[in-house]
C-alpha atoms as a PDB file:
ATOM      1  CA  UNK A   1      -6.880  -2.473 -20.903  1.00  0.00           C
ATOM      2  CA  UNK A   2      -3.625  -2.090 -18.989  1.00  0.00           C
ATOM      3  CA  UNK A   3      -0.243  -1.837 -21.016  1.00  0.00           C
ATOM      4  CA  UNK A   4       2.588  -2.604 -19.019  1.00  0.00           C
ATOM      5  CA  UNK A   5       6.432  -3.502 -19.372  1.00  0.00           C
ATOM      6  CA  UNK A   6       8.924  -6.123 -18.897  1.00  0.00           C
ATOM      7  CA  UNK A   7      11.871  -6.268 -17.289  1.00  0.00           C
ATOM      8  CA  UNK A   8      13.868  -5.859 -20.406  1.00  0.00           C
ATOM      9  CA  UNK A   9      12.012  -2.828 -21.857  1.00  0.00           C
ATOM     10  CA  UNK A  10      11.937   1.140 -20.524  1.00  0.00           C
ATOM     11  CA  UNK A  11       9.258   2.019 -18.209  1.00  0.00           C
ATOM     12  CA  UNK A  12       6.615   4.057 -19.612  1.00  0.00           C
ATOM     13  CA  UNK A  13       3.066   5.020 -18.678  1.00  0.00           C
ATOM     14  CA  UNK A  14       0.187   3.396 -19.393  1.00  0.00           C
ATOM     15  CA  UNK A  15      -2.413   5.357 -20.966  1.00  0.00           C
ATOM     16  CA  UNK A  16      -4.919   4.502 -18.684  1.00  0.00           C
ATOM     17  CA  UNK A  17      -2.658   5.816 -15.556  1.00  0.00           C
ATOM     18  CA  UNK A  18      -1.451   9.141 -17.729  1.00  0.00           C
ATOM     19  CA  UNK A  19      -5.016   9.860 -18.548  1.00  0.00           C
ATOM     20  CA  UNK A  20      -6.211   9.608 -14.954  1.00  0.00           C
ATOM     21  CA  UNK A  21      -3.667  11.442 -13.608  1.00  0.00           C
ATOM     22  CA  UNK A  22      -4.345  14.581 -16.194  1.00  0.00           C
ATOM     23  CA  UNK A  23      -8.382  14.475 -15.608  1.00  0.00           C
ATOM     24  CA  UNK A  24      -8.108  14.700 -11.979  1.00  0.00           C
ATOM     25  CA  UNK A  25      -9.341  11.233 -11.577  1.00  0.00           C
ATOM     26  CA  UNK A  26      -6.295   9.986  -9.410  1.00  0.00           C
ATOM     27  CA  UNK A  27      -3.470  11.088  -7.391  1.00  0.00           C
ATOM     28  CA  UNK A  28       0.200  10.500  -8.347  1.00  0.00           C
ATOM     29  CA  UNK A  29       0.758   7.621  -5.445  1.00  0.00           C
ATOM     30  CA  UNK A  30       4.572   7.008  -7.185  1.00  0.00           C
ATOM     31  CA  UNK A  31       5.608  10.677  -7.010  1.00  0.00           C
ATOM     32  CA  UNK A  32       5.229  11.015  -3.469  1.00  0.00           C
ATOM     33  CA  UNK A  33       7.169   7.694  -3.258  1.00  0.00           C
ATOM     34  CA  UNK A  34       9.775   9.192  -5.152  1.00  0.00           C
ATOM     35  CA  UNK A  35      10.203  11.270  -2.504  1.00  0.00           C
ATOM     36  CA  UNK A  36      10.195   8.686  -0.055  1.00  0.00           C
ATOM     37  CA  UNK A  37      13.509   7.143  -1.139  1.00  0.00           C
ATOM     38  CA  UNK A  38      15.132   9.817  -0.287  1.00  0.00           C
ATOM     39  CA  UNK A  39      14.492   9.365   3.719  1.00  0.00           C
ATOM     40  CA  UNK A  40      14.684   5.773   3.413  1.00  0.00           C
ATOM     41  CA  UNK A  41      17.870   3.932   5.417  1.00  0.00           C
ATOM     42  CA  UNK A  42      18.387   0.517   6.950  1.00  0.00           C
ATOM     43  CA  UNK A  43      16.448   1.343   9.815  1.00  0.00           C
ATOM     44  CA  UNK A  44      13.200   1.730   7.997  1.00  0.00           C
ATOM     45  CA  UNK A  45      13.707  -1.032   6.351  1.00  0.00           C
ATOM     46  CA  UNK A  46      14.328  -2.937   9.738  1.00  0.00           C
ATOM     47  CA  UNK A  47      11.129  -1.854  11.051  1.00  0.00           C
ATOM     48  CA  UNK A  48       9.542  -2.924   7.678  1.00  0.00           C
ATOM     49  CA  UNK A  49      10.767  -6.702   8.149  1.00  0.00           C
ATOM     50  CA  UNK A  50       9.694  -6.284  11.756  1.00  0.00           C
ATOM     51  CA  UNK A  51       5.971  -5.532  10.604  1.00  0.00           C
ATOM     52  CA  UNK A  52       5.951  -8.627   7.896  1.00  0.00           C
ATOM     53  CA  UNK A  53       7.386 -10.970  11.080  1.00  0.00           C
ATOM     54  CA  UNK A  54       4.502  -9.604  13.479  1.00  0.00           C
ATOM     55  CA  UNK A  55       1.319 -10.315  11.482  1.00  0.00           C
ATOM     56  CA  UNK A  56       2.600 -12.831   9.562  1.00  0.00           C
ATOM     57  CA  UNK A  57       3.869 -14.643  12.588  1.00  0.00           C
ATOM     58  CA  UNK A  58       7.075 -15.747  10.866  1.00  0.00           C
ATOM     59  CA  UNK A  59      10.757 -15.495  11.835  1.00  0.00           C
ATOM     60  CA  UNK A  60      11.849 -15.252   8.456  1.00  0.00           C
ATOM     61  CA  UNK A  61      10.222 -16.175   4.687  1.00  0.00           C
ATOM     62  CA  UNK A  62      13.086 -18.493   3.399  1.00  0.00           C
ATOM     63  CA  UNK A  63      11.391 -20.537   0.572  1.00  0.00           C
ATOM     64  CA  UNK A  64       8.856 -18.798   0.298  1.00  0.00           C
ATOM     65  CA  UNK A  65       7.437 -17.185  -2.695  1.00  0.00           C
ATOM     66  CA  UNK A  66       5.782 -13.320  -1.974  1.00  0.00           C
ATOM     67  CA  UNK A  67       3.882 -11.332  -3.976  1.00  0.00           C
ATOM     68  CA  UNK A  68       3.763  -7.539  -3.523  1.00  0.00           C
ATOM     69  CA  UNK A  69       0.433  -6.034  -5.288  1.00  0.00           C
ATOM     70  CA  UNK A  70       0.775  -2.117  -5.688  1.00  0.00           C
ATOM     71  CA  UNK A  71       4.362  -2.103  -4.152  1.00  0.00           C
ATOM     72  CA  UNK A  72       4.768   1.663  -4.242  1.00  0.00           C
ATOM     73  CA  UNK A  73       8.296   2.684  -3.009  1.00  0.00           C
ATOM     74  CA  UNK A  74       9.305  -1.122  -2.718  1.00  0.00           C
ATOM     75  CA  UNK A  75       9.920  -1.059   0.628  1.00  0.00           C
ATOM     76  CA  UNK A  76       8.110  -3.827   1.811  1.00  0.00           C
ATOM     77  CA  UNK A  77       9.229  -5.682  -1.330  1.00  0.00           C
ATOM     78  CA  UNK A  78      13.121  -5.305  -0.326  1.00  0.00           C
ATOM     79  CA  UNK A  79      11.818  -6.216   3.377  1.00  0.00           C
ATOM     80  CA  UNK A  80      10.403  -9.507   2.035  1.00  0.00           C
ATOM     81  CA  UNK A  81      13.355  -9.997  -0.078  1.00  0.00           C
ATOM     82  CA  UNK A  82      15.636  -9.591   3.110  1.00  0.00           C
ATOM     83  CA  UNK A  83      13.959 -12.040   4.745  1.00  0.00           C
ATOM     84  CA  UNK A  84      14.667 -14.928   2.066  1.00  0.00           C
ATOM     85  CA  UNK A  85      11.455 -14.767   0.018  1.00  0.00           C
ATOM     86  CA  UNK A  86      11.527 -15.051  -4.003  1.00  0.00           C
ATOM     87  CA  UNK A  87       9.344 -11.432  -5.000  1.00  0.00           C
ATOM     88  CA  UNK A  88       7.199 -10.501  -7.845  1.00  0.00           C
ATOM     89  CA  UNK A  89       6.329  -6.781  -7.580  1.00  0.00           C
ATOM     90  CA  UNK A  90       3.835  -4.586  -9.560  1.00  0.00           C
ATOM     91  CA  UNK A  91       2.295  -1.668  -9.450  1.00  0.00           C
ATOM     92  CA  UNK A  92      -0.167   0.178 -11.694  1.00  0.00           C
ATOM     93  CA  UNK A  93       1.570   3.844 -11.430  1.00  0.00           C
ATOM     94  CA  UNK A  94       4.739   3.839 -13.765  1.00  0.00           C
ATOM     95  CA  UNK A  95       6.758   6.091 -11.253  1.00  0.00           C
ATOM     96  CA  UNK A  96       6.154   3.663  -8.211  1.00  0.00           C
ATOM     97  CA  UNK A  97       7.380   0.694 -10.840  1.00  0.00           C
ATOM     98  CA  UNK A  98      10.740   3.200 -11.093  1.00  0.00           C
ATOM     99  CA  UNK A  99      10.759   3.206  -6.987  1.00  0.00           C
ATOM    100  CA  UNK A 100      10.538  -0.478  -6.958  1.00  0.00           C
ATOM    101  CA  UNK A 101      13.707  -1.196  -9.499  1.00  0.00           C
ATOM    102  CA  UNK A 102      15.593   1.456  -7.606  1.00  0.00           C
ATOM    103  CA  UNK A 103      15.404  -0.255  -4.672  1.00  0.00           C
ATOM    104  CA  UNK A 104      16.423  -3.254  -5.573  1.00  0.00           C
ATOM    105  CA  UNK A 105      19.243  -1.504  -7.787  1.00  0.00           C
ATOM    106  CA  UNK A 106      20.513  -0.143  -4.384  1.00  0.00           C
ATOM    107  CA  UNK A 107      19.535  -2.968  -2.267  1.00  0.00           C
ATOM    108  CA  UNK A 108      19.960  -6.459  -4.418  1.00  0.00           C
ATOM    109  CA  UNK A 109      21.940  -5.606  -7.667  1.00  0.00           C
ATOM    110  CA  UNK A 110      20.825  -7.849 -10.465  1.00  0.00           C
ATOM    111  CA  UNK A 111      18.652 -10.359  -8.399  1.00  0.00           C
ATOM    112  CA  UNK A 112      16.620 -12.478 -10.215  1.00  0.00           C
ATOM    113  CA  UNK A 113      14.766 -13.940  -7.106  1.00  0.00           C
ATOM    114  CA  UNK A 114      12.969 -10.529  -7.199  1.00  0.00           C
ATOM    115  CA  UNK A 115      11.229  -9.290 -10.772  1.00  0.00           C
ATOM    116  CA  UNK A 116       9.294  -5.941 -10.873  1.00  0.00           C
ATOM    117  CA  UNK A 117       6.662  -5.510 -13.015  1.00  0.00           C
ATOM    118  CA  UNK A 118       4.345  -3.048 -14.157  1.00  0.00           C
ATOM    119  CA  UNK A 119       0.378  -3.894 -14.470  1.00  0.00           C
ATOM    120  CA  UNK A 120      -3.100  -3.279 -12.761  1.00  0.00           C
ATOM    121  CA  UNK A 121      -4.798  -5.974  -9.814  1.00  0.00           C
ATOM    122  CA  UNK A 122      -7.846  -5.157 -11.572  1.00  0.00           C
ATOM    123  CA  UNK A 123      -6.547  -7.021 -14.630  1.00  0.00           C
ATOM    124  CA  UNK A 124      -7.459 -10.431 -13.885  1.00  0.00           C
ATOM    125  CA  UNK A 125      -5.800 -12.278 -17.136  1.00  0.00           C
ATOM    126  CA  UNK A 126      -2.509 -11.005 -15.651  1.00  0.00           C
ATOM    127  CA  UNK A 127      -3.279 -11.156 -11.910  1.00  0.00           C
ATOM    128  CA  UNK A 128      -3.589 -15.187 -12.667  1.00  0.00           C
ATOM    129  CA  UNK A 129      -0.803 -15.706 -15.339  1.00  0.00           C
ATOM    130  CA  UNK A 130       1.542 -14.994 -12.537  1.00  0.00           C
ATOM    131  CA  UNK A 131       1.079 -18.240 -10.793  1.00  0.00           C
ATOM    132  CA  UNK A 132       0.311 -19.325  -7.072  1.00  0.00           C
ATOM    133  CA  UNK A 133       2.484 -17.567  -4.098  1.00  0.00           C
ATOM    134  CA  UNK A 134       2.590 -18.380  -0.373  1.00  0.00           C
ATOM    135  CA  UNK A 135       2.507 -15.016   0.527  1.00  0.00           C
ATOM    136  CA  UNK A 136       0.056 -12.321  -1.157  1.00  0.00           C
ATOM    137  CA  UNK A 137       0.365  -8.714   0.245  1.00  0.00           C
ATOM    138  CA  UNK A 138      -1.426  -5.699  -0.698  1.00  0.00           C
ATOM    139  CA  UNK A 139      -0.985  -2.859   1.891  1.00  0.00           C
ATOM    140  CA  UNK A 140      -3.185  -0.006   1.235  1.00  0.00           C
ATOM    141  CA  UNK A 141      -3.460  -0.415  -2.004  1.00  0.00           C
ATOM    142  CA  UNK A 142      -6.876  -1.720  -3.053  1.00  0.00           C
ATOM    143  CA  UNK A 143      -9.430   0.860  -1.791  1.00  0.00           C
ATOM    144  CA  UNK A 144      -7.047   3.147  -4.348  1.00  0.00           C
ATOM    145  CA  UNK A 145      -8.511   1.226  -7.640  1.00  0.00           C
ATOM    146  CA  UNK A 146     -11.485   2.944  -8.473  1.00  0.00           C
ATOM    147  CA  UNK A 147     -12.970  -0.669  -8.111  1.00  0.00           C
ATOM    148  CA  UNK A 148     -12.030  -1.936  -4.629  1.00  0.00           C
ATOM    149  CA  UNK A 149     -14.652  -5.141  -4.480  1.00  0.00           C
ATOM    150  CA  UNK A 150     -12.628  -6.231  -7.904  1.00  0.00           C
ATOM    151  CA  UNK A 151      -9.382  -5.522  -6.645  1.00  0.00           C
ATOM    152  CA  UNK A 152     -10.434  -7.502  -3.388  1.00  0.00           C
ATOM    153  CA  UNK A 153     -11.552 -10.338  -5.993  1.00  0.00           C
ATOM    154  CA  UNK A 154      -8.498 -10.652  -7.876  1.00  0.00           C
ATOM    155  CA  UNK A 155      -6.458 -10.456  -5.331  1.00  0.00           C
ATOM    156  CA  UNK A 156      -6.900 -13.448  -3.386  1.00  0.00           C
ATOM    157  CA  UNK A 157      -6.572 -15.345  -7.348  1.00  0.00           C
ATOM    158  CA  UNK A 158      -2.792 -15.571  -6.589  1.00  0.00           C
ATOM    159  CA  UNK A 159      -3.333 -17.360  -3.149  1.00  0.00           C
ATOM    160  CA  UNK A 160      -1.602 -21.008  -3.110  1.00  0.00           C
ATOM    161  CA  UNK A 161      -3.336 -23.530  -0.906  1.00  0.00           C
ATOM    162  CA  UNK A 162      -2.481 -23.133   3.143  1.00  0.00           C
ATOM    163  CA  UNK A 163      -0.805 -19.531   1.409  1.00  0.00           C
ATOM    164  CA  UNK A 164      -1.249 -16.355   3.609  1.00  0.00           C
ATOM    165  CA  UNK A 165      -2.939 -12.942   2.446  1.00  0.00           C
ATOM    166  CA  UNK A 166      -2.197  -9.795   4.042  1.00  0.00           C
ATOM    167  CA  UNK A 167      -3.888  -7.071   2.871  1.00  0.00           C
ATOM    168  CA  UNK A 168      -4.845  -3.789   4.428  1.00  0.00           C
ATOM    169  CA  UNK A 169      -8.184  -1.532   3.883  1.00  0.00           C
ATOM    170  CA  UNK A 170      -9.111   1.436   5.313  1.00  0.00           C
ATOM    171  CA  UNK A 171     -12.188   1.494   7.839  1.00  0.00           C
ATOM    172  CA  UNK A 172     -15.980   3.345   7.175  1.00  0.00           C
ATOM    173  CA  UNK A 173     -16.735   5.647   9.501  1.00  0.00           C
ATOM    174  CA  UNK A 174     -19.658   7.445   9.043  1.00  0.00           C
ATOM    175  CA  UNK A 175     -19.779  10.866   8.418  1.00  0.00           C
ATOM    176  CA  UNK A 176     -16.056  11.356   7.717  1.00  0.00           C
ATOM    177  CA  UNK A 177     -16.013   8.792   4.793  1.00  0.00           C
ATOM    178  CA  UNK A 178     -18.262  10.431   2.403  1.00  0.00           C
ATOM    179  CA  UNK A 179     -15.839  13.520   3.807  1.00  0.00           C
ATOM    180  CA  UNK A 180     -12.883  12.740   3.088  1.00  0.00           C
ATOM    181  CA  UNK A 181     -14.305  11.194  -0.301  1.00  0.00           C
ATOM    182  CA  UNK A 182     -14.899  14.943  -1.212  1.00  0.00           C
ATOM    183  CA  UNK A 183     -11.611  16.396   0.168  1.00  0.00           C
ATOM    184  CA  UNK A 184      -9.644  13.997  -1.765  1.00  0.00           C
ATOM    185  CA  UNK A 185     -11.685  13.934  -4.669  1.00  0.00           C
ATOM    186  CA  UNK A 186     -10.899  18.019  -4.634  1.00  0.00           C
ATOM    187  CA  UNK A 187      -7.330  18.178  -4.228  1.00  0.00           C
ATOM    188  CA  UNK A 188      -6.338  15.466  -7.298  1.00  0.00           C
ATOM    189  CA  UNK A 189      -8.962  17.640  -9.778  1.00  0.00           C
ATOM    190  CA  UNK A 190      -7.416  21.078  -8.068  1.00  0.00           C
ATOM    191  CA  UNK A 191      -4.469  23.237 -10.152  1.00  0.00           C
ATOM    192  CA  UNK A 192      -1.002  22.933  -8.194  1.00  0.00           C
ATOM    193  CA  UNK A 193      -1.547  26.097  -6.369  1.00  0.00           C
ATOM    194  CA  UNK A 194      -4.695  25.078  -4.582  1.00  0.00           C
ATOM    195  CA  UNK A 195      -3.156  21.073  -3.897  1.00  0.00           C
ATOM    196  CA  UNK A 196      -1.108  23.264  -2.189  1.00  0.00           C
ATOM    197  CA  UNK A 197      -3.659  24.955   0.027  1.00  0.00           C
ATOM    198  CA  UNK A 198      -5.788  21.833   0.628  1.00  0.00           C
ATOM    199  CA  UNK A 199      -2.666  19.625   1.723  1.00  0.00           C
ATOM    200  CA  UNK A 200      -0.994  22.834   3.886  1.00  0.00           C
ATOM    201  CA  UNK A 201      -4.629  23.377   5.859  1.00  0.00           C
ATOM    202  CA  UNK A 202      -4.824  19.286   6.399  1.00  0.00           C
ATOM    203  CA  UNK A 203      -1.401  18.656   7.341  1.00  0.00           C
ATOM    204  CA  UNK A 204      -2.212  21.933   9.889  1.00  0.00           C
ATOM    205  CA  UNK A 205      -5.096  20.691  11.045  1.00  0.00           C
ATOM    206  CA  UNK A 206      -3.842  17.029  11.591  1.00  0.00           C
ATOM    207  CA  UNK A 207      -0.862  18.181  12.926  1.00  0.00           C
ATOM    208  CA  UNK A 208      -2.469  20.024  15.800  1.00  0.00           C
ATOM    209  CA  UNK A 209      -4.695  17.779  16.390  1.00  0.00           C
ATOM    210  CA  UNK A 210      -2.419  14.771  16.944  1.00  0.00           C
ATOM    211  CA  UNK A 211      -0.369  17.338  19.308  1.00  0.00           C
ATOM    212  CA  UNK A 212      -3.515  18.016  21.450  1.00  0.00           C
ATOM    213  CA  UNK A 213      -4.125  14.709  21.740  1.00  0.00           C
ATOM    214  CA  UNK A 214      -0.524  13.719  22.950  1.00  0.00           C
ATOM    215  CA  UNK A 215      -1.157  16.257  25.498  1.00  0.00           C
ATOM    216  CA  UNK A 216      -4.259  15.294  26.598  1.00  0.00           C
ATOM    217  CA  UNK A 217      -3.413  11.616  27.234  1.00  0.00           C
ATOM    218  CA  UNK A 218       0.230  12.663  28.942  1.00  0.00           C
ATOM    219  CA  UNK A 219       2.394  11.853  25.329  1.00  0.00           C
ATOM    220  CA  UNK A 220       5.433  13.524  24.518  1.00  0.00           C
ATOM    221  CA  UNK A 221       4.357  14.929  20.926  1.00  0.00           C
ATOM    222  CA  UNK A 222       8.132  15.344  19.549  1.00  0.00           C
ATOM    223  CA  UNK A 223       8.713  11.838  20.658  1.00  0.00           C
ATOM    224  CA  UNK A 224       5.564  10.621  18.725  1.00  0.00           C
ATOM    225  CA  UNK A 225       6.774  11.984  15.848  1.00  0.00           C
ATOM    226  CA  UNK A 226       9.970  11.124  16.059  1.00  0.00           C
ATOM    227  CA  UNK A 227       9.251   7.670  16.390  1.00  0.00           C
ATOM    228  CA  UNK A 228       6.617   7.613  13.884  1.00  0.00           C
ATOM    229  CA  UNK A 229       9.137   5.658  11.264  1.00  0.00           C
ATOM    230  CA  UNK A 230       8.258   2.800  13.844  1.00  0.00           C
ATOM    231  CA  UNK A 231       5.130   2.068  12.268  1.00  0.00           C
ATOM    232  CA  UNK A 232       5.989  -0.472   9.180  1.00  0.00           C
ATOM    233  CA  UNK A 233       8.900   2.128   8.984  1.00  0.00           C
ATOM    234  CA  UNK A 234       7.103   4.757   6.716  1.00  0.00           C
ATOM    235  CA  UNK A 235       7.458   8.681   6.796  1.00  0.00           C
ATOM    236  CA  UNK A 236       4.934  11.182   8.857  1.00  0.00           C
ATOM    237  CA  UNK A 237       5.018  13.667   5.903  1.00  0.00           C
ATOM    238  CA  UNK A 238       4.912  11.547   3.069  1.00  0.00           C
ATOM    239  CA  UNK A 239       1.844   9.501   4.491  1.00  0.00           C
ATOM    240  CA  UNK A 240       0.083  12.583   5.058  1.00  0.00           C
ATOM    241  CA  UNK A 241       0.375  13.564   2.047  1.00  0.00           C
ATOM    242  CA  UNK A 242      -0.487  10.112   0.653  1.00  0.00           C
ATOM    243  CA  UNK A 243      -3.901  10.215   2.350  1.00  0.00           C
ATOM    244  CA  UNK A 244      -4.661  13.984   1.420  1.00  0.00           C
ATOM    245  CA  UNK A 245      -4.304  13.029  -2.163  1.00  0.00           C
ATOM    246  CA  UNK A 246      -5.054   9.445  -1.852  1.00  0.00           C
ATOM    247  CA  UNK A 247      -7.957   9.188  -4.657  1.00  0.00           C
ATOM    248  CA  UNK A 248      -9.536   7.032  -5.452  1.00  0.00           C
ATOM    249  CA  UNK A 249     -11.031   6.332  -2.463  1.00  0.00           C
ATOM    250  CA  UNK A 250     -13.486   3.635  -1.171  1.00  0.00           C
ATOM    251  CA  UNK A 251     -13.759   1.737   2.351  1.00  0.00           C
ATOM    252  CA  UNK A 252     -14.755  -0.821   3.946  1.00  0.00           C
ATOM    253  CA  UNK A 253     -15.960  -2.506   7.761  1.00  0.00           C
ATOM    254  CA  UNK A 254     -13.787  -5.262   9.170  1.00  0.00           C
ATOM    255  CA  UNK A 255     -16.988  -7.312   9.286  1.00  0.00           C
ATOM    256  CA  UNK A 256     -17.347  -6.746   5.049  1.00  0.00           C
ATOM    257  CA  UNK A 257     -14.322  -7.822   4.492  1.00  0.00           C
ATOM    258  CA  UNK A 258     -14.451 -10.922   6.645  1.00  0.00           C
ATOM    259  CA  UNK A 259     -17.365 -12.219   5.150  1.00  0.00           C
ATOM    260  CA  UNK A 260     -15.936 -11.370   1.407  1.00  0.00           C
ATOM    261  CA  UNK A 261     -12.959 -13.815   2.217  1.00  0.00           C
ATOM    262  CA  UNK A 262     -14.680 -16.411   4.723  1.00  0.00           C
ATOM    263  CA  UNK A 263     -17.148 -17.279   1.320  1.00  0.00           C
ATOM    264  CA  UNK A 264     -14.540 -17.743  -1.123  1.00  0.00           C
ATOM    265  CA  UNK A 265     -12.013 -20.159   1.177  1.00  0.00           C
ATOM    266  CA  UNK A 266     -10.218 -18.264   3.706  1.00  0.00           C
ATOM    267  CA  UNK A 267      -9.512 -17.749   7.456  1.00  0.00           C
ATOM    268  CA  UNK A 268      -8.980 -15.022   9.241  1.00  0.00           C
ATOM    269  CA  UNK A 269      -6.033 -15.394  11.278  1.00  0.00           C
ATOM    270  CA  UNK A 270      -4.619 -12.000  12.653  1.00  0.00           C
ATOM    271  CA  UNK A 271      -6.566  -8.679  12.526  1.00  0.00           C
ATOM    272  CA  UNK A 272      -5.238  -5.115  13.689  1.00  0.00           C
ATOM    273  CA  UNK A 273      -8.116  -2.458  13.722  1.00  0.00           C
ATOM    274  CA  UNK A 274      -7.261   1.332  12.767  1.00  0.00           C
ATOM    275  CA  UNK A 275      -9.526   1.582  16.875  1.00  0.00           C
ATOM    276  CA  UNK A 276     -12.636   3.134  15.333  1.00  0.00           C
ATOM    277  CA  UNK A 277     -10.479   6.063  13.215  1.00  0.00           C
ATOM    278  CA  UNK A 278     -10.593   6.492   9.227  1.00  0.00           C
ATOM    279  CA  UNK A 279      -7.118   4.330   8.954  1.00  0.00           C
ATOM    280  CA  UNK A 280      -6.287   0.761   7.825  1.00  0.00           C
ATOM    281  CA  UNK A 281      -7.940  -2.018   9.044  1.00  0.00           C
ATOM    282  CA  UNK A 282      -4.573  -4.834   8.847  1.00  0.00           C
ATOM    283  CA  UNK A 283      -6.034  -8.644   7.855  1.00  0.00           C
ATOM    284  CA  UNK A 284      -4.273 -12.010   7.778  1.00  0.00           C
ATOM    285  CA  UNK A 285      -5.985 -14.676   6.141  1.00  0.00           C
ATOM    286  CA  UNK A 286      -4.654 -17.921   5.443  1.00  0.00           C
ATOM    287  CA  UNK A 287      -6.476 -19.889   2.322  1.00  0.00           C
ATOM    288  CA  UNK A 288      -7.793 -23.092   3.028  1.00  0.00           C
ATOM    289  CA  UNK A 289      -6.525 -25.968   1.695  1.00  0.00           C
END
């Protein structure tokens, strides 16, 4: 079972995570966030606030309570935070627990309308001794558990009545699924050197294919780069590298999904498709009261 900290005691890994990690069972999501902060700036964090207004179809989240499962770098935690919500962060990977309390050490100083916490949404004692929350947001997170339908499960616990849920999953695609299973399962097991290899020949690959396509439909490919920081505010390179390594791995169709929540009390009430690619699939539901 999952050992995590409080807020009053050090951060350190859980032996679960740390043995993962060293069998080549998962990739290091918090180091590569680590990296992160160091591109972050106000205008990323603008653009995050921007995405939680758009498919939450809010102005702002004044008294409201949010709860940010796997927050990663903590971006969209200090984005909720901005926008008036009370937070409750966690995260199952010690180092993206560090992110988290950095940012708000930077951004919010000794706030205590936003805790960060370290523990696992497969954990279901602790998933529901946290209490009910209007918001519930999980971005790319639970296909990443080694037990997505249980992540998908437990997350929804948290839910208060008329609450929201936004959660993101990434879409099955035939063929490239059970593909990119294999690449990613590859590069966390590989030795540094060939991680290396694996993510240089990807990022190639992707790189020049996202150019040809800009071409081929009239884009400026400098300018789609450029802007990329647009989407949620996040980083080309270090989501790239995030879905090289991203392991585990699982999927699911929009339709899935849908059904999972429509059976257990919820709504659908925005959905943004990744258009038939291997990306996130961006859901909404509101629980019914």
């Amino acid at each position: 079972m999952i050992v995590r900290t409080t807020e009053a005691q050090p951060i350190i890994e859980t032996t679960g995570h740390t043995a993962e990690v060293s069998s080549g069972q998962r990739f290091e999501f918090g180091s590569n966030w680590r990296r992160f902060l160091r591109v972050l700036n106000e205008e990323r964090i603008a653009e995050a606030e921007r995405s939680l207004r758009g498919m939450l179809e809010v102005e702002d989240l004044r008294g409201k309570s949010f709860l940010d499962i796997g927050s990663g770098s903590g971006l969209f935690s200090l984005a909720a935070r901005r926008l008036g919500a009370t937070v409750h962060s966690f995260d199952y990977d010690p180092q993206s627990v560090a992110c988290t309390r950095e940012l708000r050490r930077r951004y919010s100083g000794d706030d205590s309308s936003w805790t960060v916490d370290e523990g696992s949404v497969l954990d279901e004692r602790y998933v529901r001794s946290l209490g009910e929350f209007d918001v519930v947001y999980s971005w790319g997170v639970l296909h990443h558990t080694g037990a997505m339908w249980t992540a998908l499960a437990n997350v929804y616990l948290p839910v208060s009545p008329g609450g929201a849920l936004f959660i993101a999953i990434y879409n099955t695609q035939p063929g490239w699924t059970p593909f990119y299973t294999r690449i990613k399962r590859t590069y966390v097991s590989a030795p540094r050197v060939g991680k290396w290899l694996i993510a240089g020949t990807y990022i190639g690959l992707a790189t020049c294919r996202q150019v040809l396509s800009d071409v081929r439909h009239g884009r400026n490919p400098v300018r789609t780069y450029a802007e990329y920081k647009r989407a949620r505010g996040m980083s080309v390179w270090h989501d790239l590298v995030d879905w090289i390594g991203g392991y585990p791995f699982e999927t699911a169709r929009p339709e899935e999904i849908f059904d999972f929540y429509r059976a257990r009390g919820f709504e659908l009430r925005r959905l943004a498709t990744a258009g038939g690619s291997v990306g996130c699939n961006e859901f909404v539901f509101v629980k019914r009261c």
